[in-house]
C-alpha atoms as a PDB file:
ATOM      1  CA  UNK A   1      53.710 -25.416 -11.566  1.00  0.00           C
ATOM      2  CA  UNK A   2      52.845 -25.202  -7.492  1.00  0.00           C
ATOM      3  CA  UNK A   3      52.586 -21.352  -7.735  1.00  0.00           C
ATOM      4  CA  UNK A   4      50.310 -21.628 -10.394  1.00  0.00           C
ATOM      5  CA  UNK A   5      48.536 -24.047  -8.451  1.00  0.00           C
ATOM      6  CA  UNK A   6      48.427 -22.184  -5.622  1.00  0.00           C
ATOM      7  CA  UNK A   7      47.330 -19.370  -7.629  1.00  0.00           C
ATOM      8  CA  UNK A   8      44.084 -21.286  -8.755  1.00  0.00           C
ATOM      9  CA  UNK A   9      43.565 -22.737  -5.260  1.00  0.00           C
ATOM     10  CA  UNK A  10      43.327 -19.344  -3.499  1.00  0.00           C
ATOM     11  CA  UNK A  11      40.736 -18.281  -6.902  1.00  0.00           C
ATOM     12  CA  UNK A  12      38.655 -20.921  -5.587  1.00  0.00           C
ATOM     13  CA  UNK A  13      38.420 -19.978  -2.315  1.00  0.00           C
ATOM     14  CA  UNK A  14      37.713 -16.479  -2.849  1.00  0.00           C
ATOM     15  CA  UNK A  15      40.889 -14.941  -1.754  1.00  0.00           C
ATOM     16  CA  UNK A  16      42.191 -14.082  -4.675  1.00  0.00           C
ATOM     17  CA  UNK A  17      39.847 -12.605  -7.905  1.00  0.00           C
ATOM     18  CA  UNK A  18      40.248 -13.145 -10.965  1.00  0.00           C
ATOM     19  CA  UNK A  19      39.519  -9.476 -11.989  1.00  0.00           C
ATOM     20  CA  UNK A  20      41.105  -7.028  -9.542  1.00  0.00           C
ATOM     21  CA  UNK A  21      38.649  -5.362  -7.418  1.00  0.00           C
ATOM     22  CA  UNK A  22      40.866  -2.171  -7.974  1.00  0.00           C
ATOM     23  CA  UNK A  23      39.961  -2.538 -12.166  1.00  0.00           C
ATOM     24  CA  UNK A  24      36.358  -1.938 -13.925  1.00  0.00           C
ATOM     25  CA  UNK A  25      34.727  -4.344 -11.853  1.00  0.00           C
ATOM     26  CA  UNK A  26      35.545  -2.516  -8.608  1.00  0.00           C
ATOM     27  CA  UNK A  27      34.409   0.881  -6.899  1.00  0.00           C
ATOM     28  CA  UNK A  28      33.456   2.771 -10.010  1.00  0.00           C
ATOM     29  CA  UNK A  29      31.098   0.470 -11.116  1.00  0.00           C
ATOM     30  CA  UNK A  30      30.046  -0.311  -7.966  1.00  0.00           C
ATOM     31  CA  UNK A  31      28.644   3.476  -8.309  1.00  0.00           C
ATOM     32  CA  UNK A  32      27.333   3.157 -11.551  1.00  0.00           C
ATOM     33  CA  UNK A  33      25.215   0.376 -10.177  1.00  0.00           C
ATOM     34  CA  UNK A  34      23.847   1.930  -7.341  1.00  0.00           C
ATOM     35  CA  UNK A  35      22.729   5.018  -9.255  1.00  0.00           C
ATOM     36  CA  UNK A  36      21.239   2.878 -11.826  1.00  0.00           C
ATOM     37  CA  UNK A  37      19.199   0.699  -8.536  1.00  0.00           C
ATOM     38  CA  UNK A  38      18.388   4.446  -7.664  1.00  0.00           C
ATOM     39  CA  UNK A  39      16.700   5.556 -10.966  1.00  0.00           C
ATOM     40  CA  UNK A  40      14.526   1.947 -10.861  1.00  0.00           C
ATOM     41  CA  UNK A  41      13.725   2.281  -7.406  1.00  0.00           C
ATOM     42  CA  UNK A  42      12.169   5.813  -8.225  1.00  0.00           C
ATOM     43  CA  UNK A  43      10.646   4.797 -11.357  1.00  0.00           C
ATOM     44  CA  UNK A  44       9.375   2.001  -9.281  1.00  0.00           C
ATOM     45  CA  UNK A  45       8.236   4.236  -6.555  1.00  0.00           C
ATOM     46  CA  UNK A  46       6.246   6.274  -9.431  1.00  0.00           C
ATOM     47  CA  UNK A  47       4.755   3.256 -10.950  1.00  0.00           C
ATOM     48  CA  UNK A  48       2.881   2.275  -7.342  1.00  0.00           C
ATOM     49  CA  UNK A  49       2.014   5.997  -6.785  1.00  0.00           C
ATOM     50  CA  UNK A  50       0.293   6.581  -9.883  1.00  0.00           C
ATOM     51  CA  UNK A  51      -1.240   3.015  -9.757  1.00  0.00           C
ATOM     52  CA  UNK A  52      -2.728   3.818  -5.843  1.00  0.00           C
ATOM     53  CA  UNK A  53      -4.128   7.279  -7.589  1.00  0.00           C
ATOM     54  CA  UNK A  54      -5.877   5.866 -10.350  1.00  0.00           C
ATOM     55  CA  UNK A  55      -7.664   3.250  -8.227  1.00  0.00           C
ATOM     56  CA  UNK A  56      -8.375   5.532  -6.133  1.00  0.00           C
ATOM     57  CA  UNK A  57     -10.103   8.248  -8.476  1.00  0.00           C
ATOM     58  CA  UNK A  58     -11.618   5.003 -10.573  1.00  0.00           C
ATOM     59  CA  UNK A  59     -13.285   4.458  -6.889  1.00  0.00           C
ATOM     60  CA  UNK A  60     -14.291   7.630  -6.119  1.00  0.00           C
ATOM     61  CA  UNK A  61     -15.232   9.386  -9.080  1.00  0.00           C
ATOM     62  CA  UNK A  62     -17.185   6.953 -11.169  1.00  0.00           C
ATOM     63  CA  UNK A  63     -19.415   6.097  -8.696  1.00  0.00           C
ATOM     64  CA  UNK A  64     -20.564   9.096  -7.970  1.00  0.00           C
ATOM     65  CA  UNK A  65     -22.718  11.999  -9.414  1.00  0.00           C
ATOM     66  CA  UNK A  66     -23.636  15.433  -8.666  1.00  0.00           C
ATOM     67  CA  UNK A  67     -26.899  17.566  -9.577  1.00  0.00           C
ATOM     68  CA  UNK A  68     -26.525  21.253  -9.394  1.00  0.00           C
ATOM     69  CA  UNK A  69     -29.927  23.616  -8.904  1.00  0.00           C
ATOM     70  CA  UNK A  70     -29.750  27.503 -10.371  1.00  0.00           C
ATOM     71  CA  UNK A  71     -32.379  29.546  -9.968  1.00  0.00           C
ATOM     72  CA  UNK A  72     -32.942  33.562 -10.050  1.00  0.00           C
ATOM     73  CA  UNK A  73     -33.893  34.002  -6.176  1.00  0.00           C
ATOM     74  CA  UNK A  74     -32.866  31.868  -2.915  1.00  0.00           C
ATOM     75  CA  UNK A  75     -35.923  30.407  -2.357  1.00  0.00           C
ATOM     76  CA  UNK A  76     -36.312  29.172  -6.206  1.00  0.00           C
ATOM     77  CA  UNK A  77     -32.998  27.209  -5.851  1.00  0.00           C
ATOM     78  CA  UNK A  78     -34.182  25.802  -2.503  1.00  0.00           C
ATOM     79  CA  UNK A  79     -37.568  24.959  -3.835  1.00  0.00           C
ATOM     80  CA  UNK A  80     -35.737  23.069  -7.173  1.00  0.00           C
ATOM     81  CA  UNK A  81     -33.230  21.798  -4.524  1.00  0.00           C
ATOM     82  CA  UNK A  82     -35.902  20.059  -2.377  1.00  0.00           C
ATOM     83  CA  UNK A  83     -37.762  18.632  -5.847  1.00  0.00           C
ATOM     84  CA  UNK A  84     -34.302  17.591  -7.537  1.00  0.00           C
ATOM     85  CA  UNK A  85     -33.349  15.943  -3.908  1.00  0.00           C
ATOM     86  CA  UNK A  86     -36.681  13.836  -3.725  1.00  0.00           C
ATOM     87  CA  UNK A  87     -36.057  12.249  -6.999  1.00  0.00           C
ATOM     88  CA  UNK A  88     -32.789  11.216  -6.093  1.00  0.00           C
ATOM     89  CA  UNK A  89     -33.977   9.565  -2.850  1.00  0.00           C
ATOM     90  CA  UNK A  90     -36.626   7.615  -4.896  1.00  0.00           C
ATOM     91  CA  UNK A  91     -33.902   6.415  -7.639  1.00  0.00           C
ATOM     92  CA  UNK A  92     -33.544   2.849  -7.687  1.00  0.00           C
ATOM     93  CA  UNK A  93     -29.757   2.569  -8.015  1.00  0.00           C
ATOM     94  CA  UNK A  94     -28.874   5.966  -5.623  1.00  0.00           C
ATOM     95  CA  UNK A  95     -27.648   5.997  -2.323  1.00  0.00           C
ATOM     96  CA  UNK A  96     -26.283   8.569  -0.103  1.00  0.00           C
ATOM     97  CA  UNK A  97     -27.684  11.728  -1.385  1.00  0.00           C
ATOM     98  CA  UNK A  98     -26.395  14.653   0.426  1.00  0.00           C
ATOM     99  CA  UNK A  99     -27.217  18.379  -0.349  1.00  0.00           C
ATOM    100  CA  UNK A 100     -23.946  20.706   0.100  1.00  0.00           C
ATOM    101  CA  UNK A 101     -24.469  22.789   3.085  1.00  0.00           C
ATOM    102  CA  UNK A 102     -24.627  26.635   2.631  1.00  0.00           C
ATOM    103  CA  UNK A 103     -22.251  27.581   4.758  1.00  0.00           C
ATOM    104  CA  UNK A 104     -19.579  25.460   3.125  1.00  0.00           C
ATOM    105  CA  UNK A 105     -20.791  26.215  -0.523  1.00  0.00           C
ATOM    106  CA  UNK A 106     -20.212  30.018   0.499  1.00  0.00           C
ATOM    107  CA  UNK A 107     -16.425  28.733   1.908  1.00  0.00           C
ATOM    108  CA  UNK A 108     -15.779  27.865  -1.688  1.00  0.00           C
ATOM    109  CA  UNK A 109     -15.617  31.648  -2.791  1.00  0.00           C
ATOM    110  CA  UNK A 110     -14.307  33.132   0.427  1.00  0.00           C
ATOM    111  CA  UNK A 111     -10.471  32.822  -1.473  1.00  0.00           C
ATOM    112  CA  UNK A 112     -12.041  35.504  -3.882  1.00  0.00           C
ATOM    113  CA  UNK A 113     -14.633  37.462  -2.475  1.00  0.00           C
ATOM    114  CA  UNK A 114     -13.498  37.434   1.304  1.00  0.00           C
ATOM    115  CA  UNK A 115     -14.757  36.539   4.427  1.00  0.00           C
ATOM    116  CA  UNK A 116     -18.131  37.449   5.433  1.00  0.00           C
ATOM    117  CA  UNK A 117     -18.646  39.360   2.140  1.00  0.00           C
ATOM    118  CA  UNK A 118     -21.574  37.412   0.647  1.00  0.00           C
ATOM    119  CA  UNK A 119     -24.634  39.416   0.199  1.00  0.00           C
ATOM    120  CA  UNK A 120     -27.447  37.039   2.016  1.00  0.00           C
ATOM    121  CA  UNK A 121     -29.751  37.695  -0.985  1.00  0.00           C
ATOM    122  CA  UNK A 122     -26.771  35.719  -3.312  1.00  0.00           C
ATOM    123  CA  UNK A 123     -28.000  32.761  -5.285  1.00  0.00           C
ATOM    124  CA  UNK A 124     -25.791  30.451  -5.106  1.00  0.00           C
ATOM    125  CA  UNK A 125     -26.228  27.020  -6.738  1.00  0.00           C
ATOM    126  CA  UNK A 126     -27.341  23.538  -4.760  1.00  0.00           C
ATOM    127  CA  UNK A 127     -24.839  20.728  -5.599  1.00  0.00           C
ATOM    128  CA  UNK A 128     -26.741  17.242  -4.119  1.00  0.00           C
ATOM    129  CA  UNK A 129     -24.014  14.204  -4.665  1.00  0.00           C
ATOM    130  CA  UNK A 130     -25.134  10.669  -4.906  1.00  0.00           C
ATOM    131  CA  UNK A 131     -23.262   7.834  -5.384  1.00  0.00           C
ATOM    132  CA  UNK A 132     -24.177   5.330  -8.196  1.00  0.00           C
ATOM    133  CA  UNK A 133     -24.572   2.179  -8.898  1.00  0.00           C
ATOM    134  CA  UNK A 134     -22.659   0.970 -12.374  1.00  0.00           C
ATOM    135  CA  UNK A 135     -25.877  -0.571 -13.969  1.00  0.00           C
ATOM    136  CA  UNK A 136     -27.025   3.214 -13.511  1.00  0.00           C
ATOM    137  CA  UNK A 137     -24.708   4.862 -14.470  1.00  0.00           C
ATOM    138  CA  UNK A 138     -24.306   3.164 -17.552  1.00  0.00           C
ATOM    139  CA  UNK A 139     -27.747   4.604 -18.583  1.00  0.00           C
ATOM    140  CA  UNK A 140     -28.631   8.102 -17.193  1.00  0.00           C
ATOM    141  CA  UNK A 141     -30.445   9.127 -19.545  1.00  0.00           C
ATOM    142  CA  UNK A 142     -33.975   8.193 -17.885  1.00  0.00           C
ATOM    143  CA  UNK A 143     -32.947  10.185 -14.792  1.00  0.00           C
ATOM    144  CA  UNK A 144     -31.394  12.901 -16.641  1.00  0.00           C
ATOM    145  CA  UNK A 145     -34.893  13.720 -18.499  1.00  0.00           C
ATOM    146  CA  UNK A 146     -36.686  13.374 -14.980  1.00  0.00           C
ATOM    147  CA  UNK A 147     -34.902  16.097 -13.359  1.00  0.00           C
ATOM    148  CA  UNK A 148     -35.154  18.316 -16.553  1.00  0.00           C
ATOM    149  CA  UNK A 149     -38.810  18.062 -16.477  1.00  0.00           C
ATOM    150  CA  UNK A 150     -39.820  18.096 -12.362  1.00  0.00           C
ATOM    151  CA  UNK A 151     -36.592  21.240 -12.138  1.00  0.00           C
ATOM    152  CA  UNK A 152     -35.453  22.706 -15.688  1.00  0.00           C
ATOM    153  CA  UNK A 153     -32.698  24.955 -13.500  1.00  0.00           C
ATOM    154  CA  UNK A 154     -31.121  21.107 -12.565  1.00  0.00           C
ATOM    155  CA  UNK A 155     -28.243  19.703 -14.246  1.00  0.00           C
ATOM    156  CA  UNK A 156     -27.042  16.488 -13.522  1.00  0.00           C
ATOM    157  CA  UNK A 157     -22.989  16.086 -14.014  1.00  0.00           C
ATOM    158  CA  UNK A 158     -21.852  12.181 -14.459  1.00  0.00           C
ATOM    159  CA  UNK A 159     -17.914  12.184 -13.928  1.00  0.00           C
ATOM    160  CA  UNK A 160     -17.479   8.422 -15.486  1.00  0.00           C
ATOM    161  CA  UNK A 161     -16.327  10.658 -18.865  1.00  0.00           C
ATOM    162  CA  UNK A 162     -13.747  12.772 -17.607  1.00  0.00           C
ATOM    163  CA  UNK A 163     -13.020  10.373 -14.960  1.00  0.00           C
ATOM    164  CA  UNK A 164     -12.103   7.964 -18.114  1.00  0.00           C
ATOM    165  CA  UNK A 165      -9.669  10.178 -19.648  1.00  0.00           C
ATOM    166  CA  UNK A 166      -8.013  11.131 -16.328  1.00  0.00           C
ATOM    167  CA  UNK A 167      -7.333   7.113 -15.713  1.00  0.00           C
ATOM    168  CA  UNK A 168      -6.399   6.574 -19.307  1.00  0.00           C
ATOM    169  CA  UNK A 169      -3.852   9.062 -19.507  1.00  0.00           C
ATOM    170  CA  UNK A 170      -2.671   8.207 -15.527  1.00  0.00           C
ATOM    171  CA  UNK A 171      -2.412   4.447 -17.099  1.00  0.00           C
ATOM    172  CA  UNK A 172      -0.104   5.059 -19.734  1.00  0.00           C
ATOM    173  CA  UNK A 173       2.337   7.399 -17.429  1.00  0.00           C
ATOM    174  CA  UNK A 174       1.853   4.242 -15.384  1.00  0.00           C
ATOM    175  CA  UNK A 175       3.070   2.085 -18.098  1.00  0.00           C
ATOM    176  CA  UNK A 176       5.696   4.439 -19.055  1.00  0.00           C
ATOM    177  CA  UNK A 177       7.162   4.342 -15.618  1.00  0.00           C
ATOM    178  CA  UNK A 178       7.176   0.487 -15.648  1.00  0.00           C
ATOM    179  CA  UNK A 179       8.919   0.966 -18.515  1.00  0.00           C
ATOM    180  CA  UNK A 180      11.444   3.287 -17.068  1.00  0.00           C
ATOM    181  CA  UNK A 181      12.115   0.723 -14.610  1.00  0.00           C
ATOM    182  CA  UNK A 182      12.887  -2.466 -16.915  1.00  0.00           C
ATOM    183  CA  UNK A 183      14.792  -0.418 -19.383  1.00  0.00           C
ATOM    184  CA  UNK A 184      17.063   0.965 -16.120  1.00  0.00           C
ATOM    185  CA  UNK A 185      17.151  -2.874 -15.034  1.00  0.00           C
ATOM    186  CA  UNK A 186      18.157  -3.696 -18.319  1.00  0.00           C
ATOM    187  CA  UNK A 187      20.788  -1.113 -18.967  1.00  0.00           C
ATOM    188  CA  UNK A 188      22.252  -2.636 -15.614  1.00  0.00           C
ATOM    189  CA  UNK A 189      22.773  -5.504 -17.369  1.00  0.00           C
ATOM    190  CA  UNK A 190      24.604  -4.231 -20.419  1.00  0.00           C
ATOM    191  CA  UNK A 191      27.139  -2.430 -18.073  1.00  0.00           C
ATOM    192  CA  UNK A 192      27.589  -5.293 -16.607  1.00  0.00           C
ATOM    193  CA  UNK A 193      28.460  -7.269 -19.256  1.00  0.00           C
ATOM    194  CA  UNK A 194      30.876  -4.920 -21.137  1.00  0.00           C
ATOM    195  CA  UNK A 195      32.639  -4.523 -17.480  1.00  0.00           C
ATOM    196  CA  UNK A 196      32.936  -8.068 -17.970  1.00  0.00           C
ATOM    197  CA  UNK A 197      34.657  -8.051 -21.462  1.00  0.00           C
ATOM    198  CA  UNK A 198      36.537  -5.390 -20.916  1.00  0.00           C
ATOM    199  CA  UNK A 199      37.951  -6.645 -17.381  1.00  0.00           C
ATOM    200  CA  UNK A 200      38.370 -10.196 -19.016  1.00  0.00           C
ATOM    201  CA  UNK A 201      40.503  -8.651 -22.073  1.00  0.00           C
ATOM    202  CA  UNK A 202      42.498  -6.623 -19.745  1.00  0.00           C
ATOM    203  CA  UNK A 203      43.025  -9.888 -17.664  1.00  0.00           C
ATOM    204  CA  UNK A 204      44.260 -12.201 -20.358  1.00  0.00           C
ATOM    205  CA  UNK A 205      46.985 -13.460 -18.936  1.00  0.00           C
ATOM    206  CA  UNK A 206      45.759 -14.188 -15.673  1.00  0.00           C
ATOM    207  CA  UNK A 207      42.771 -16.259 -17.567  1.00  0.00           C
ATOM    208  CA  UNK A 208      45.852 -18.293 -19.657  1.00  0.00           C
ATOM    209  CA  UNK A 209      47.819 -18.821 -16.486  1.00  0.00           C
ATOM    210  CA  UNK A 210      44.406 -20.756 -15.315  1.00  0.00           C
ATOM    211  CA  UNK A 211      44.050 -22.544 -18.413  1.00  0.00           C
ATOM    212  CA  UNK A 212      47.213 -23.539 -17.949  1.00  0.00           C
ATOM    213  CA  UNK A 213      46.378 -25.154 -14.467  1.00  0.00           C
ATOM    214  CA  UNK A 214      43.341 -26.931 -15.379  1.00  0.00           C
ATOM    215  CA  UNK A 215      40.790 -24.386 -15.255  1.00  0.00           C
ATOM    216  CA  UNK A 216      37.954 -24.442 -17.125  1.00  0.00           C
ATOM    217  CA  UNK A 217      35.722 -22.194 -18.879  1.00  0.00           C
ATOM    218  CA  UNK A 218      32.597 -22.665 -16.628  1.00  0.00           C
ATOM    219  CA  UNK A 219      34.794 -22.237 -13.656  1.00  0.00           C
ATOM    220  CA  UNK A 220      36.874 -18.997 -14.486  1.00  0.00           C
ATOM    221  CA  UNK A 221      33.009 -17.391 -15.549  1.00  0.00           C
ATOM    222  CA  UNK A 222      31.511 -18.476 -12.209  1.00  0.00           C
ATOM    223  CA  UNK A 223      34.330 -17.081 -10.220  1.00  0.00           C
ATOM    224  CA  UNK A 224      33.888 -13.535 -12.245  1.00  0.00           C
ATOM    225  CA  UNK A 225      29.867 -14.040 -12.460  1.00  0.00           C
ATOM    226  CA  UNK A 226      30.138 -14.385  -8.500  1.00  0.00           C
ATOM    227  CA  UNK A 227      32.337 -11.386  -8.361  1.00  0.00           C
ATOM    228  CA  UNK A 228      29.819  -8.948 -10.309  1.00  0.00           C
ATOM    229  CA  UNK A 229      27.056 -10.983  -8.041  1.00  0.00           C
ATOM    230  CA  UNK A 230      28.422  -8.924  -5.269  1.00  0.00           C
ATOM    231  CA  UNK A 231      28.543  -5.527  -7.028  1.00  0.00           C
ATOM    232  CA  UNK A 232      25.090  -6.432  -8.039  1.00  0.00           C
ATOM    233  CA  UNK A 233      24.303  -6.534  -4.490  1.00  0.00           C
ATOM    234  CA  UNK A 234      25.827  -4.004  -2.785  1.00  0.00           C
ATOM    235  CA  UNK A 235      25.186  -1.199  -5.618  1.00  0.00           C
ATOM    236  CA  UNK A 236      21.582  -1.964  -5.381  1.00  0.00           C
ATOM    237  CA  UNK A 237      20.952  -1.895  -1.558  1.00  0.00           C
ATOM    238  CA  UNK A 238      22.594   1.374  -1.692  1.00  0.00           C
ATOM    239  CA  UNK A 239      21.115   2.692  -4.758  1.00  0.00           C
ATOM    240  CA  UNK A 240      17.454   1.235  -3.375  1.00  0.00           C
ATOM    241  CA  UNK A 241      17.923   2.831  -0.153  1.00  0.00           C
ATOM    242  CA  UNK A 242      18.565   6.236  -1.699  1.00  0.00           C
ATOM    243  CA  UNK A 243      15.568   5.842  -3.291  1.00  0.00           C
ATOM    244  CA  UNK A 244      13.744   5.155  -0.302  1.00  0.00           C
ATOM    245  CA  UNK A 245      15.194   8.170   1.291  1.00  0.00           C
ATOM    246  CA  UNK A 246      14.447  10.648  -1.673  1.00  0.00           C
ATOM    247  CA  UNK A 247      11.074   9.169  -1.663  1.00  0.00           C
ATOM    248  CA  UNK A 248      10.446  10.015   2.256  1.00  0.00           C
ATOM    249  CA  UNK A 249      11.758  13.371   1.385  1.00  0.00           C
ATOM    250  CA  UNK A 250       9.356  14.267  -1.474  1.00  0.00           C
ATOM    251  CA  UNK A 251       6.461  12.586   0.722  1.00  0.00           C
ATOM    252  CA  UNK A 252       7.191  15.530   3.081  1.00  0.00           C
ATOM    253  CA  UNK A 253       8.019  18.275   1.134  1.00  0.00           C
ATOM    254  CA  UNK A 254       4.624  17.602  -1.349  1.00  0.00           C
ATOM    255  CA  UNK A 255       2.277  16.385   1.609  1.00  0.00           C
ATOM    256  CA  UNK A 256      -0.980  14.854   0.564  1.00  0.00           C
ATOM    257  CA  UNK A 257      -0.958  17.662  -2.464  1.00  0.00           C
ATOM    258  CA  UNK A 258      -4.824  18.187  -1.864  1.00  0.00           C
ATOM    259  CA  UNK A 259      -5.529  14.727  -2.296  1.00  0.00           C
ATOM    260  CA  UNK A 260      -5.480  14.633  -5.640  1.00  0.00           C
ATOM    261  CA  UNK A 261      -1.844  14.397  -7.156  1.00  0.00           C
ATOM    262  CA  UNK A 262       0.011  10.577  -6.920  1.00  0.00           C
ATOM    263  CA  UNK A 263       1.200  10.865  -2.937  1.00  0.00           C
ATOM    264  CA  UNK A 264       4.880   9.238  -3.081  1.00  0.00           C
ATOM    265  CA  UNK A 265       4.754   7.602   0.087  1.00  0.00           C
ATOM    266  CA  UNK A 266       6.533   3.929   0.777  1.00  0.00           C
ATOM    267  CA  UNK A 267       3.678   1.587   2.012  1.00  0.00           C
ATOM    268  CA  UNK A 268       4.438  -2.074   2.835  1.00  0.00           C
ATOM    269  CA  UNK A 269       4.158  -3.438  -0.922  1.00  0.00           C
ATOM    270  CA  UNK A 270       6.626  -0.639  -2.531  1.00  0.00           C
ATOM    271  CA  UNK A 271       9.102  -1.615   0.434  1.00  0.00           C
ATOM    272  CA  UNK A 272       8.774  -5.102  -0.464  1.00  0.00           C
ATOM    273  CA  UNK A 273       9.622  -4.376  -4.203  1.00  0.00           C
ATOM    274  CA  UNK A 274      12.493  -1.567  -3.469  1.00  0.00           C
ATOM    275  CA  UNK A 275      14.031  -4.565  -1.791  1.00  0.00           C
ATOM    276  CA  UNK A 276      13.501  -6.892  -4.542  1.00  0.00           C
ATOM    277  CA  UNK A 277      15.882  -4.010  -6.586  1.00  0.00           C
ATOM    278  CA  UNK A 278      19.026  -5.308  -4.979  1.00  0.00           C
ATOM    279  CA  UNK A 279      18.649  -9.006  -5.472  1.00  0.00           C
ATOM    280  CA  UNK A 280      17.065  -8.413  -9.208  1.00  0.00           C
ATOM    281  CA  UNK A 281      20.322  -6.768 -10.110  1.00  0.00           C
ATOM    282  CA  UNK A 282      22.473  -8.790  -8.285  1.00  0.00           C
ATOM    283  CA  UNK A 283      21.009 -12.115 -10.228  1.00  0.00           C
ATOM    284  CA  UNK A 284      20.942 -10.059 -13.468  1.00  0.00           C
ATOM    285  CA  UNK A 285      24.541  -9.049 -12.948  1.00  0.00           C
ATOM    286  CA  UNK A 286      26.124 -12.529 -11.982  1.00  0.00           C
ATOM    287  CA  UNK A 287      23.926 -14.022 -15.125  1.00  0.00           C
ATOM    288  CA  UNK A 288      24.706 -11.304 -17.747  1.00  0.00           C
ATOM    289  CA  UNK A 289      28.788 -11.800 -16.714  1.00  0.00           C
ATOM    290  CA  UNK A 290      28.491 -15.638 -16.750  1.00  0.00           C
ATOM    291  CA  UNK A 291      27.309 -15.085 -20.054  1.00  0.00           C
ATOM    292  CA  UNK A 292      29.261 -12.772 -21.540  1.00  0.00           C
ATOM    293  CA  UNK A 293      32.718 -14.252 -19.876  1.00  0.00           C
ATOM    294  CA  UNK A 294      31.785 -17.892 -21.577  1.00  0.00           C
ATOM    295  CA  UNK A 295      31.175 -16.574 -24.411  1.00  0.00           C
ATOM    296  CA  UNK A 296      34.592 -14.665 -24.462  1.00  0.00           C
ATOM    297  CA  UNK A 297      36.038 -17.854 -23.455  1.00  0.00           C
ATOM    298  CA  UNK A 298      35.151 -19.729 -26.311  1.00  0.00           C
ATOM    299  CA  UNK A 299      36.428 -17.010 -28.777  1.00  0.00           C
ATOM    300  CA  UNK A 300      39.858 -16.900 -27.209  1.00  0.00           C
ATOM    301  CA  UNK A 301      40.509 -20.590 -27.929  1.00  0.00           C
ATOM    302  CA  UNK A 302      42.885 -19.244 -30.610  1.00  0.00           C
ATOM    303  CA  UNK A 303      45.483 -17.837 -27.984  1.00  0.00           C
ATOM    304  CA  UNK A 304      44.855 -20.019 -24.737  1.00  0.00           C
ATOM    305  CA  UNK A 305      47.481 -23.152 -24.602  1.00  0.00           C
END
């Protein structure tokens, strides 16, 4: 019985697993882990980029509207432009009211009509933006009619409707890549726990031989839980930090993509969460094999002496 002894005393202190590291709990899975921690860490990465773009259209957008002036001849639009622009400056509820220069209105269609080929007789429309105050903008109505009557060539464009579509649908591809990221986290655990079956029934005798010894239940699932602790570990900082790196990589191959798409770029509070991949999986793992190993346990009673 001292070489059995022996046996359980180096399993205590770590020198000797219980599950080879050369079976299902070793390399392999070690792999499987890590490219799991890389799929949440760029569903993760997704979530916060979406998130920072919808705040940051909700910010922009809403609070702000836009009059455009039409007219037949260059001086019309700039007469309506000068009578639309006064009522905005008197508005309760407006503030910065800016009229869109000429020369960059005319920038607009250089892509399609060239450079310098703009006749100087062209009537191109006024846009005047003014940003908004929510208590206005929730009634426009009053200011709407104002402008119709003072200049009937004005339109004035509120962006709060499109602007609430564009965050409604951006919210649920936010939700759906939260999702993406618990369901990854989750499916971590399920390999973990059928590498912990399987490795256990492939084990047997090595679990009877510590039964024999004075082992107990709680102690032969800590020893494996501490094992797949480890894997949990070391396949997430891997798997995190590929994420990281494909998420640098995209940030410089897309750019700033006008401003306007989700820019995948690692800020301080997605760094803080890419590192929280590692030690989510590697509590998940070392709980879900616990878990799965007692409850093994107490179905082999049948066979253990």
């Amino acid at each position: 019985m001292s070489d059995y002894e022996d046996s359980l005393a180096d399993v205590k202190s770590g020198n000797t697993p219980i599950i080879p590291e050369s079976g299902v709990s070793g390399f392999s899975l070690a792999i499987v882990i890590g490219v799991l921690a890389f799929l949440a860490g760029i569903a993760l990465t997704g979530f916060f980029a979406v998130d920072a773009a919808v705040s940051g259209w909700s910010g922009e957008l809403t609070g702000t509207i836009t009059v455009q002036v039409r007219g037949m001849t260059p001086e019309e639009i700039r007469i309506g432009a000068d009578a639309a622009e006064e009522i905005l400056r008197s508005t309760e509820g407006l503030s910065n009211v800016t009229r869109l220069p000429q020369e960059e209105a005319e920038a607009l269609l250089e892509p399609w009509l060239g450079m310098d080929n703009l006749p100087d007789d062209l009537p191109l429309p006024v846009l005047i933006t003014a940003d908004v105050t929510p208590e206005l903008r929730a009634d426009l109505g009053s200011l709407r009619q104002t402008l119709v009557e003072a200049v009937p060539s004005a339109s004035l464009n509120d962006h709060g409707a499109w602007t609430d579509q564009l965050v409604a649908a951006a919210s649920r591809i936010r939700g759906l890549a939260f999702m993406a990221f618990v369901l990854v986290i989750l499916a971590s655990s399920a390999v973990i726990v059928f590498a912990a079956r399987a490795g256990l029934a492939a084990h047997r005798n090595i679990v009877e031989v510590l039964h024999l010894v004075g082992a107990t239940d709680s102690f032969i699932a800590q020893q494996i839980g501490n094992r797949y602790l480890m894997l949990g570990l070391v396949g997430g900082s891997v798997g995190a930090l590929a994420a990281w790196l494909a998420t640098k990589f995209l940030a410089v191959v897309t750019g700033d993509a006008g401003g306007f798409l989700p820019a995948f770029s690692i800020d301080a509070g997605t760094a803080v969460w890419l590192l929280s991949i590692p030690i989510l999986l590697g509590g998940l793992s070392t709980i879900a094999a616990r878990v799965a190993v007692l409850r093994a346990l107490r179905g082999e009673d049948r066979y253990v002496a």
